[in-house]
C-alpha atoms as a PDB file:
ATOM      1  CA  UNK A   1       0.000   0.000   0.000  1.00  0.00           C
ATOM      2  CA  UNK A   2       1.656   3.567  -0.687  1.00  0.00           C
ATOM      3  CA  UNK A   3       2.289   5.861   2.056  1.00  0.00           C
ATOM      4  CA  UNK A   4      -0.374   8.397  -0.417  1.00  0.00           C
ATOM      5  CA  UNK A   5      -2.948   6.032  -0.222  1.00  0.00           C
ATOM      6  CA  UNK A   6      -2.334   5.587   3.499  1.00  0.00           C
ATOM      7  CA  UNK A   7      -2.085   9.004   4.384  1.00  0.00           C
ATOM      8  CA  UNK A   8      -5.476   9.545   2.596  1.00  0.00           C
ATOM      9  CA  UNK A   9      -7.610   6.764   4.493  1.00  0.00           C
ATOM     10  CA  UNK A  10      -6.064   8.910   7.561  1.00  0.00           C
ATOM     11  CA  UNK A  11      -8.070  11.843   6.773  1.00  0.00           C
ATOM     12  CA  UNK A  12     -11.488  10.123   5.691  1.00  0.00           C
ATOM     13  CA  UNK A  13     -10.953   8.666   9.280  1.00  0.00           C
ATOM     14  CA  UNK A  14     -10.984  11.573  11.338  1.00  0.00           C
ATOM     15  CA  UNK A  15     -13.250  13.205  13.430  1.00  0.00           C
ATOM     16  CA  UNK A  16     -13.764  16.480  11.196  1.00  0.00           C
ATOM     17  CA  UNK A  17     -14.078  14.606   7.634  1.00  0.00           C
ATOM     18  CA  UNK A  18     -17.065  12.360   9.516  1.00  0.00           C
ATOM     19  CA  UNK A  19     -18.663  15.582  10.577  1.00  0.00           C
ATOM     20  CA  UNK A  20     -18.535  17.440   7.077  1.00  0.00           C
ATOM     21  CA  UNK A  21     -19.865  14.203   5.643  1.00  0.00           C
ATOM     22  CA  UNK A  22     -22.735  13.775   8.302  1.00  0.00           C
ATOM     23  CA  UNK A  23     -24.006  17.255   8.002  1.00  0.00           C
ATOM     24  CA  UNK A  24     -23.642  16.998   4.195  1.00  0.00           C
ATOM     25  CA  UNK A  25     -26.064  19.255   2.986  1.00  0.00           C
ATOM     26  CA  UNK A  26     -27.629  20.699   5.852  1.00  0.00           C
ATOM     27  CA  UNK A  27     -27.387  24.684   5.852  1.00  0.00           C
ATOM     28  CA  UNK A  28     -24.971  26.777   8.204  1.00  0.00           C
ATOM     29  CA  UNK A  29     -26.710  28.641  10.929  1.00  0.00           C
ATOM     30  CA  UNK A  30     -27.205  32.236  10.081  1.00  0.00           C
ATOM     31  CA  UNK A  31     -27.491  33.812  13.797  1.00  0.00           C
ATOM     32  CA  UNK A  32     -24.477  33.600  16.077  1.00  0.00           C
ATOM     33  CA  UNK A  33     -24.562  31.116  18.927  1.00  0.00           C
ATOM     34  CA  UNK A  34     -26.189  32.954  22.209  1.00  0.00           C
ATOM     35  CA  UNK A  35     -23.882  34.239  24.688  1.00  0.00           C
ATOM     36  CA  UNK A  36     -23.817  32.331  28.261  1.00  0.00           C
ATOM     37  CA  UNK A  37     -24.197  34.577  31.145  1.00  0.00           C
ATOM     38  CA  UNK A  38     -21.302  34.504  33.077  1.00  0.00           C
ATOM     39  CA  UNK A  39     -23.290  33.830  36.362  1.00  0.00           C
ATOM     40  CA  UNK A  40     -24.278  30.420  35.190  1.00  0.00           C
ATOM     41  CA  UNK A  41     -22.312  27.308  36.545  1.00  0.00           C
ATOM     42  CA  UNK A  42     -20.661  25.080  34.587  1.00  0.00           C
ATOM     43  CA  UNK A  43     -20.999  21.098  35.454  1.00  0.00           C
ATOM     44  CA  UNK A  44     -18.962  18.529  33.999  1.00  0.00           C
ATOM     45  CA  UNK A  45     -21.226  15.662  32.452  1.00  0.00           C
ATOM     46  CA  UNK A  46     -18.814  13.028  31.381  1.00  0.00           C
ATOM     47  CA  UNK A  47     -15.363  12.387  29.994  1.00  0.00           C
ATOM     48  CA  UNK A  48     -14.331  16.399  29.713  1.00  0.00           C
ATOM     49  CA  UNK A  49     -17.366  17.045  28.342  1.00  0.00           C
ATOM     50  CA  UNK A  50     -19.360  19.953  30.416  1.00  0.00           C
ATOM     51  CA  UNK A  51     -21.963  22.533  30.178  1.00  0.00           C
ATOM     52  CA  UNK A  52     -23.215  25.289  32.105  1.00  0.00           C
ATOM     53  CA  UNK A  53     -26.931  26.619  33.339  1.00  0.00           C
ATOM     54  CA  UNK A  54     -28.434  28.682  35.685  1.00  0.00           C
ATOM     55  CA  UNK A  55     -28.202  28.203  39.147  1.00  0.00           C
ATOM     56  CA  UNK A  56     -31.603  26.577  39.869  1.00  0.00           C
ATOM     57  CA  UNK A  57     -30.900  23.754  38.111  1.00  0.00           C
ATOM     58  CA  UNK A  58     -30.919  20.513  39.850  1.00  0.00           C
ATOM     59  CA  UNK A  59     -30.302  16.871  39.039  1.00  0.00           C
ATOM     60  CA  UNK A  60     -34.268  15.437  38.659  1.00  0.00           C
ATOM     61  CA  UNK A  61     -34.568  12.795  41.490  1.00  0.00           C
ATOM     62  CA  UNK A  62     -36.251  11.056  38.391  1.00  0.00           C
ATOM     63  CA  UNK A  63     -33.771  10.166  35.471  1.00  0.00           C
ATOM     64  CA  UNK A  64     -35.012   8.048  32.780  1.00  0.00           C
ATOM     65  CA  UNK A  65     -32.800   4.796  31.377  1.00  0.00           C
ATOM     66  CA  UNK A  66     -30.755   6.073  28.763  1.00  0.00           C
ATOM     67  CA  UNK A  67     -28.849   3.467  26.507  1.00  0.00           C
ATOM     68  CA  UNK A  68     -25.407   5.092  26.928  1.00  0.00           C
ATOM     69  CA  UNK A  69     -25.970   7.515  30.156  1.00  0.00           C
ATOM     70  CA  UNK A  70     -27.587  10.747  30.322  1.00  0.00           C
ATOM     71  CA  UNK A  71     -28.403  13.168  32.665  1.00  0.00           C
ATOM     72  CA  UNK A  72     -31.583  15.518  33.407  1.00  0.00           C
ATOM     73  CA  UNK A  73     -31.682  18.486  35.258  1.00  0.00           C
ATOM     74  CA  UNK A  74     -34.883  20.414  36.115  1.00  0.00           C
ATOM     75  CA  UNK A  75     -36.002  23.858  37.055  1.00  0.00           C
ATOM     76  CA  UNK A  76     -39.711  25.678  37.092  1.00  0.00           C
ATOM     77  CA  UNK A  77     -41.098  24.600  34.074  1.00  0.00           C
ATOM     78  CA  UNK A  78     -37.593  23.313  31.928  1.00  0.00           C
ATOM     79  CA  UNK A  79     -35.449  20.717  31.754  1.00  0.00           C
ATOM     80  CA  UNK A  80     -31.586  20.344  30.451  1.00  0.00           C
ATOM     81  CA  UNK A  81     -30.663  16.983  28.819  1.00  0.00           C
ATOM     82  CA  UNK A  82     -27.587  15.372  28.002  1.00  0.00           C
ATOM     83  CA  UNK A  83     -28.053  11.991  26.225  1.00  0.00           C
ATOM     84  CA  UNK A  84     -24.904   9.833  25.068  1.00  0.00           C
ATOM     85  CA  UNK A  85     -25.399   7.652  21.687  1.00  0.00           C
ATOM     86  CA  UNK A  86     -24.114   6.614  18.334  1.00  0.00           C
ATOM     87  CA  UNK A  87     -25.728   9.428  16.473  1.00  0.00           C
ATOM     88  CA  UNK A  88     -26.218   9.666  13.025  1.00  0.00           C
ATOM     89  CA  UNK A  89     -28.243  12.406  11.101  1.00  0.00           C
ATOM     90  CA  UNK A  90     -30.875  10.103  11.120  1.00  0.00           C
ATOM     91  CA  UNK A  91     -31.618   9.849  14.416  1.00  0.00           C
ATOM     92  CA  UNK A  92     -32.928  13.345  14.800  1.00  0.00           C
ATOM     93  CA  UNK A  93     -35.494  12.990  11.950  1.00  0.00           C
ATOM     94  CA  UNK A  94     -38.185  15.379  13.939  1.00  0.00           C
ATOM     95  CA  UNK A  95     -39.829  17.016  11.161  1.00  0.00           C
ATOM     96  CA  UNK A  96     -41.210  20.167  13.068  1.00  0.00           C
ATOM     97  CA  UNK A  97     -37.641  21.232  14.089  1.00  0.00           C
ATOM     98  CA  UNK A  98     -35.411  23.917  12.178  1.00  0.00           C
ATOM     99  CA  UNK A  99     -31.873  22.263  11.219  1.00  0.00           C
ATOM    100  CA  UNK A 100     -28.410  24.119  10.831  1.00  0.00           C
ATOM    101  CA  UNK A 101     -24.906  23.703  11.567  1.00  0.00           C
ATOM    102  CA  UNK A 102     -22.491  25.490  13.689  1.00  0.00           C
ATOM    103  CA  UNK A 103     -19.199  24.781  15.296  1.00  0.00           C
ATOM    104  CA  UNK A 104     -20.050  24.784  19.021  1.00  0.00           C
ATOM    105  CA  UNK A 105     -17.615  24.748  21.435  1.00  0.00           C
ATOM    106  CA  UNK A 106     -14.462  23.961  18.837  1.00  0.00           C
ATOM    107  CA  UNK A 107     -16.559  21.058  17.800  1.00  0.00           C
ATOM    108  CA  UNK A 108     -19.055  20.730  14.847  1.00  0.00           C
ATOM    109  CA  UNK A 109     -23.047  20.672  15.494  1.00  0.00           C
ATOM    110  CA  UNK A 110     -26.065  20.164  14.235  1.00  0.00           C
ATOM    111  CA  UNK A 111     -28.269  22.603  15.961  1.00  0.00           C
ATOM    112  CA  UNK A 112     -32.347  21.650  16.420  1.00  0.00           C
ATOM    113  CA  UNK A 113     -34.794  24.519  17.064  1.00  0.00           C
ATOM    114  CA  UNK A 114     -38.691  23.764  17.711  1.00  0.00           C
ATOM    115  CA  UNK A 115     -40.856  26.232  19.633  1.00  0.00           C
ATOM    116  CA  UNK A 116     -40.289  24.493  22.988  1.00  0.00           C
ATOM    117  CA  UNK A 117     -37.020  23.016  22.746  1.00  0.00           C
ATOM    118  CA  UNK A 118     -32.925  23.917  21.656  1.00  0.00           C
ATOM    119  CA  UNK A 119     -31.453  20.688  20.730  1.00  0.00           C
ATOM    120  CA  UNK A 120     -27.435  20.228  19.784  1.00  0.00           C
ATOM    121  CA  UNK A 121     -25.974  17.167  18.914  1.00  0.00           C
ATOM    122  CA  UNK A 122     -21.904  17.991  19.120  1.00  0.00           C
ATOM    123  CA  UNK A 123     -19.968  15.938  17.036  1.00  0.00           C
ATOM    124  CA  UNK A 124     -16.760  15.396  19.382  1.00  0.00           C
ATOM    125  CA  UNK A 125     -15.965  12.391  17.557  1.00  0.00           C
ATOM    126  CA  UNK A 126     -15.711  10.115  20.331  1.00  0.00           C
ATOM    127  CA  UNK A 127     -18.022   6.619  20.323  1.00  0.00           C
ATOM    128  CA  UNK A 128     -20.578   8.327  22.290  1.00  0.00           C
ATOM    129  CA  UNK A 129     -21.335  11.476  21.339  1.00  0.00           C
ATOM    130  CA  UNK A 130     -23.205  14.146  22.943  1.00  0.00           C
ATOM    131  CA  UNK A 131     -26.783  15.808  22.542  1.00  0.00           C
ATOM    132  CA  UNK A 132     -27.845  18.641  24.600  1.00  0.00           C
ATOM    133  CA  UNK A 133     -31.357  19.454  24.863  1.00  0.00           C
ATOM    134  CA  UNK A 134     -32.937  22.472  26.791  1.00  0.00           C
ATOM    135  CA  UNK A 135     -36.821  22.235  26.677  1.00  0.00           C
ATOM    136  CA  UNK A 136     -39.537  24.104  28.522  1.00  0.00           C
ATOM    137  CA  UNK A 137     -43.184  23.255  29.160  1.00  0.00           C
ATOM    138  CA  UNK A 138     -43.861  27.005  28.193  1.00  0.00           C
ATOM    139  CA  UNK A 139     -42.728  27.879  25.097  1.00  0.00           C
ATOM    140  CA  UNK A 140     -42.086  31.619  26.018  1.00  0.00           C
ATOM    141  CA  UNK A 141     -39.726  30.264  28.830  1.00  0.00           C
ATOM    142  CA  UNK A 142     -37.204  28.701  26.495  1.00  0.00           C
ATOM    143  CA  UNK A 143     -35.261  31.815  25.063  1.00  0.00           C
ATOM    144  CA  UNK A 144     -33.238  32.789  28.873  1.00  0.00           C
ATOM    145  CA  UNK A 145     -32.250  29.131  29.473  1.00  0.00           C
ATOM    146  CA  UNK A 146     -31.503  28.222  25.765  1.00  0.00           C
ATOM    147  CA  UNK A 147     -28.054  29.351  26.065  1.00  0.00           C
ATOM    148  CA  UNK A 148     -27.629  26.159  27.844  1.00  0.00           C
ATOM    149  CA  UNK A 149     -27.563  24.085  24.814  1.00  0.00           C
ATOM    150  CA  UNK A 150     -25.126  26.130  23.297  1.00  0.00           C
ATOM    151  CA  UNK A 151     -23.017  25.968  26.208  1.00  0.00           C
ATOM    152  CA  UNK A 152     -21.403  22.630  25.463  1.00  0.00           C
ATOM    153  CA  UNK A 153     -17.486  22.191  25.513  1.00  0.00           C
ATOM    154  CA  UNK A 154     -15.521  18.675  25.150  1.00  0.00           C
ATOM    155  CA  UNK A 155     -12.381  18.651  26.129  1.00  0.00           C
ATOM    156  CA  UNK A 156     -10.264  17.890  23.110  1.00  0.00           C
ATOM    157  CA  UNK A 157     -11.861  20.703  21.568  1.00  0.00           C
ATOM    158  CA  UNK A 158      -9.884  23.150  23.877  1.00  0.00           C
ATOM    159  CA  UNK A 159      -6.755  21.093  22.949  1.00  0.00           C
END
């Protein structure tokens, strides 16, 4: 095999050439990410990967089963989410939400927007990737805590 060859199925391998392929197609986001207040802590989830949220936020005594971890945390009337999986584009295949991409954090993203919910899968590149989902029961509640779901950094991103 020559060292051209080998040097190419390097790059299809990486991290970055799997995003650009998976969000093939899917339009850049035209606003700029929302700014986290400074106030808000920042928790780390799981293997460098963290995000931060208002203060009120507290682990739900009630966490559903998810397949490869997760985590919800609850306040008033909204929830943050971080769910684990092998994501592919078509896993998120909610009709009703707006798509885009953005690079989040260092990483790439695909970036969900409904009425009630913010929803950002980050493509860190690891086996289990996250998604971070910021939802609220009242629809005009969403837009103070949806910062949270662009609040996302991985660690290898800051490398």
């Amino acid at each position: 095999m020559s060292l051209h060859l080998l040097v190419l199925l390097a790059a299809l391998a990486t991290p970055a050439h799997r995003a650009a392929e998976e969000l093939k197609g899917v339009p850049r986001c035209g606003a700029a990410a929302p700014a986290v207040p400074s106030d808000w802590k920042r928790t780390e989830v799981r293997d460098g990967f963290s995000i931060a949220m208002p203060a009120c936020f507290e682990e739900a005594a009630e966490q559903p089963r998810f397949v490869h971890g997760g985590t919800v945390w609850r306040c008033n009337e909204q929830s943050v989410t971080v769910s684990w999986g092998m994501w592919g584009l078509s896993s998120f295949s909610d009709e009703a939400a707006k798509r885009c991409t953005a690079t989040v954090g260092g990483v790439p993203a695909l970036v969900m927007t409904s009425p009630d919910e913010v929803r950002i899968w980050y493509l860190t590149g690891t086996v289990h990737e996250p998604v971070v989902s910021v939802w609220s029961r009242k629809p005009e509640a969403l837009a103070p805590v949806a910062p949270a779901a662009w609040s996302g950094r991985a660690a290898q991103a800051a490398q």
